[in-house]
Protein backbone atom coordinates (compact mmCIF):
# COMPACT_ATOMS: atom_id res chain seq x y z
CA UNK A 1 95.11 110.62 170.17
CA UNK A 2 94.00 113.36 167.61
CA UNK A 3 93.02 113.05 164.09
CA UNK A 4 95.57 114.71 161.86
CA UNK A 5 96.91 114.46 158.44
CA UNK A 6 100.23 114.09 159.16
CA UNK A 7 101.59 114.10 155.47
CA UNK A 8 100.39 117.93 155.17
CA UNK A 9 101.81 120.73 156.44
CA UNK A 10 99.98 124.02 157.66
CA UNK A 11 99.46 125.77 154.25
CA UNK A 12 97.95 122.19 153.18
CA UNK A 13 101.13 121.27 151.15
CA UNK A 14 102.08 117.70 150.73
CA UNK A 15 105.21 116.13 152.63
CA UNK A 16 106.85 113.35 153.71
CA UNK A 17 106.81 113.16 157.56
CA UNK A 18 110.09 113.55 159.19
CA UNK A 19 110.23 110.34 161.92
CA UNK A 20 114.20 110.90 162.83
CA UNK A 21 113.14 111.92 166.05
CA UNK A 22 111.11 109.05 166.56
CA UNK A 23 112.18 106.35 169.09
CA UNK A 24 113.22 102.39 166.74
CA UNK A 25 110.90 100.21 168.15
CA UNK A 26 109.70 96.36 167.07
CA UNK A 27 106.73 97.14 164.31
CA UNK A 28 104.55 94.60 162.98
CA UNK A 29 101.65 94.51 160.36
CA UNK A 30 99.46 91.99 159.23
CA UNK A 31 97.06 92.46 156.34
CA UNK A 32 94.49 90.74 154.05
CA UNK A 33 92.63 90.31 150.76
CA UNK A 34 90.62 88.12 148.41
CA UNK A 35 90.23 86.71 145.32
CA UNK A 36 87.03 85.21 143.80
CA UNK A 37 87.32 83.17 140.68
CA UNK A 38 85.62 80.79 138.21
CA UNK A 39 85.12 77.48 140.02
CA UNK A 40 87.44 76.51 137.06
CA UNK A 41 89.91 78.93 137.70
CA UNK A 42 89.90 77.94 141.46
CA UNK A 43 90.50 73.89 140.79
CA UNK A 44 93.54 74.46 138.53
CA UNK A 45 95.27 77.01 141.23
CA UNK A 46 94.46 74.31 143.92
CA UNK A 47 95.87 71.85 141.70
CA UNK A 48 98.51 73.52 140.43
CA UNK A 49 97.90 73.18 136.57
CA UNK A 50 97.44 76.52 135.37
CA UNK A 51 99.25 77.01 132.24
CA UNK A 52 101.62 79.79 133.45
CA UNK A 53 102.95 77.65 136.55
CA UNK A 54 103.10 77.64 140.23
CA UNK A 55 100.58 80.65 140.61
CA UNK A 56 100.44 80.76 144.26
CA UNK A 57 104.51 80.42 144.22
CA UNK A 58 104.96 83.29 141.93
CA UNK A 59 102.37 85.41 143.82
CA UNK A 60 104.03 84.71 147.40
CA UNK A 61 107.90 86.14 145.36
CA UNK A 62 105.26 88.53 143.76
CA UNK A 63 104.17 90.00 147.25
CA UNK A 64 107.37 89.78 149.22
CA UNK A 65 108.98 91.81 146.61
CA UNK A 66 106.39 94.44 146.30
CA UNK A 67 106.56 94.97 150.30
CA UNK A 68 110.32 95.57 149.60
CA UNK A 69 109.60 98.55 147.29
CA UNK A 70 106.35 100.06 149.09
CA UNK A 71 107.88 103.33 148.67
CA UNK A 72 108.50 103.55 144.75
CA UNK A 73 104.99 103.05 144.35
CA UNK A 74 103.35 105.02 146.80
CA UNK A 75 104.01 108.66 147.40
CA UNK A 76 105.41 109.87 150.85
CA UNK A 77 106.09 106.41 152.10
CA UNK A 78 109.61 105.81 153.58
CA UNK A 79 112.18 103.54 151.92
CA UNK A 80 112.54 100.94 154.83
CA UNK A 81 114.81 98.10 155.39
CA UNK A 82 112.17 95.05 156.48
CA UNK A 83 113.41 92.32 158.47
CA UNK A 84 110.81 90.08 157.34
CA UNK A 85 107.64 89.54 155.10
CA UNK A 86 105.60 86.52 154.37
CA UNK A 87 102.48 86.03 152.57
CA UNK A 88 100.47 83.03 152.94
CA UNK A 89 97.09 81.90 150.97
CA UNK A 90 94.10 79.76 152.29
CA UNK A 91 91.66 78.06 150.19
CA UNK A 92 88.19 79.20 150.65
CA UNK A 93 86.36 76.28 148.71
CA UNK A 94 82.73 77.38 149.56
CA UNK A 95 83.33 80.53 147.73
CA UNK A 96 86.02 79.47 145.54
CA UNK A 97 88.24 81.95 147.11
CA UNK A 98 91.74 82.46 148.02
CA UNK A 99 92.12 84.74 151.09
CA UNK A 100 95.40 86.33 151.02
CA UNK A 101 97.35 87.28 154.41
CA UNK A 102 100.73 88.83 154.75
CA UNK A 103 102.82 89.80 157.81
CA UNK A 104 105.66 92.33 157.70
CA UNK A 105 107.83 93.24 160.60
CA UNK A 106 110.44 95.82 160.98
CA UNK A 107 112.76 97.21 163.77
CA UNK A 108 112.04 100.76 163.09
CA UNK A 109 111.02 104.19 163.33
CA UNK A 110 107.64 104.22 160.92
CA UNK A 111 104.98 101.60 160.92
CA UNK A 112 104.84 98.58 158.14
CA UNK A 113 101.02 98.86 157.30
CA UNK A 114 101.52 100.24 153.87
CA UNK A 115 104.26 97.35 152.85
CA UNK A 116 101.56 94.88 154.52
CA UNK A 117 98.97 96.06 152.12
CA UNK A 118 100.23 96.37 149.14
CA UNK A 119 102.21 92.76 149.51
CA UNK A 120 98.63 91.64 149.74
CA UNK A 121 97.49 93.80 146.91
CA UNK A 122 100.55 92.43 144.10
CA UNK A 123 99.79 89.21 145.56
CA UNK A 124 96.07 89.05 144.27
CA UNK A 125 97.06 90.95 140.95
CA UNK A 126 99.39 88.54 140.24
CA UNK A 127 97.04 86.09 140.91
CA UNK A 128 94.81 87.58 138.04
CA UNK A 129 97.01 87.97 135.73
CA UNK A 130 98.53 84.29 136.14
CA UNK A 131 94.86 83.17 135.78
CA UNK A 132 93.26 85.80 133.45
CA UNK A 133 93.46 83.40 130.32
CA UNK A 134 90.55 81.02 132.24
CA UNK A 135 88.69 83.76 134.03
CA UNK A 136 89.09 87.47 133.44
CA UNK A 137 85.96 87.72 136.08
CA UNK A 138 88.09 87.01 138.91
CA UNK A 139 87.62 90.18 141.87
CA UNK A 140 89.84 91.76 143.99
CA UNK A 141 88.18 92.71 148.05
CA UNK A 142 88.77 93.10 150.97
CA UNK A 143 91.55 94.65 151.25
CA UNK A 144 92.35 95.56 154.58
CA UNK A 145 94.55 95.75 157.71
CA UNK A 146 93.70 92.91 160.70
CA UNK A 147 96.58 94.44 163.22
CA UNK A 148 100.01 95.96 163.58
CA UNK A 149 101.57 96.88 166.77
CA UNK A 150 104.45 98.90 167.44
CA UNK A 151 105.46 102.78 167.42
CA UNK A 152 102.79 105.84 169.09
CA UNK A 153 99.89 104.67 168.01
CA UNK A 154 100.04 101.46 169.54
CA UNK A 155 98.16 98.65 169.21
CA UNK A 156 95.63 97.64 166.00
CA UNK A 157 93.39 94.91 166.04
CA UNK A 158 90.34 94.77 163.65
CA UNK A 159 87.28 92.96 165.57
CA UNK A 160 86.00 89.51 164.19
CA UNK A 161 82.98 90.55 161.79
C-alpha cells in the first residue's frame, strides 16, 4: 500500500474523496481515551453523586450521538448511516482514571475510524464538563485507534504497549 493524501487532489486542493465506486463491505472501529481526575472527582463519578447527575450515562448518549454527526464537525468526512455505536468506561482506580472505549460498525463504503474517535473524544469532554465544578484539572490522553477492519486497507490492530 502507498502513502497518499487522499483528501487532496493534484494541484494540492482540498476534497472530499469520492468512494461510490468502492465495493459496501462490513467496517468496524474501535477506539480509546482517558481521563485523569482529582481522586475526589473520581469517587463521586464511581459513586454516582456528582451534582449534575449520571455523568457516565450522559457521556455514553454524549458519545453515541457525536459518532452520529462525525461529519458536521469534521471537514471532508462522509455523512454515514451507522448501524451501531457503543461506548463503554472502565475504572482505572490506581490512577483514578476512566479509560474510555467505543466501537462503531457500519455496512459501508468508507471506514468508521473518525466516528470511533471522536465518540471517544465528546465522551471525555463531557466528562469534564459534568465534573469541572470539583476538578477543572482533569486531562484528556490517549486518544487513539486500537483496530478497525473492513474496506482496502484491511486490517488494524495497535500492538499491546
Amino acid at each position: 500500500m502507498t502513502a497518499e493524501f487522499t483528501h487532496f487532489d493534484a494541484a494540492g486542493q482540498a476534497r472530499m474523496v469520492d468512494v461510490g465506486a468502492k465495493a459496501e463491505t462490513e467496517r468496524v472501529a474501535l477506539a480509546e481515551g482517558r481521563i485523569t481526575l482529582s481522586s475526589t472527582a473520581y469517587e463521586m463519578v464511581k459513586a454516582g453523586t456528582m451534582k449534575k447527575g449520571d455523568v457516565l450515562g450522559i457521556a455514553r448518549l454524549a458519545g453515541i450521538m457525536a459518532a452520529k454527526q462525525t461529519s458536521a464537525l469534521i471537514p471532508l468526512c462522509h455523512p454515514l448511516a451507522i448501524s451501531g455505536a457503543e461506548v463503554n468506561f472502565f475504572f482505572d482506580d490506581a490512577h483514578c482514571a476512566l479509560r474510555i472505549e467505543a466501537s462503531v460498525r457500519i455496512t459501508g463504503r468508507t471506514g468508521v475510524e473518525m466516528e470511533a474517535l471522536t465518540a471517544v473524544s465528546v465522551a471525555a469532554l463531557t466528562i469534564y464538563d459534568m465534573c469541572k465544578a470539583v476538578d477543572k484539572r482533569m486531562e484528556i490522553s490517549q486518544i487513539r485507534l486500537l483496530q478497525k477492519s473492513g474496506g482496502r486497507s484491511g486490517e488494524f490492530r495497535r500492538l499491546a504497549e
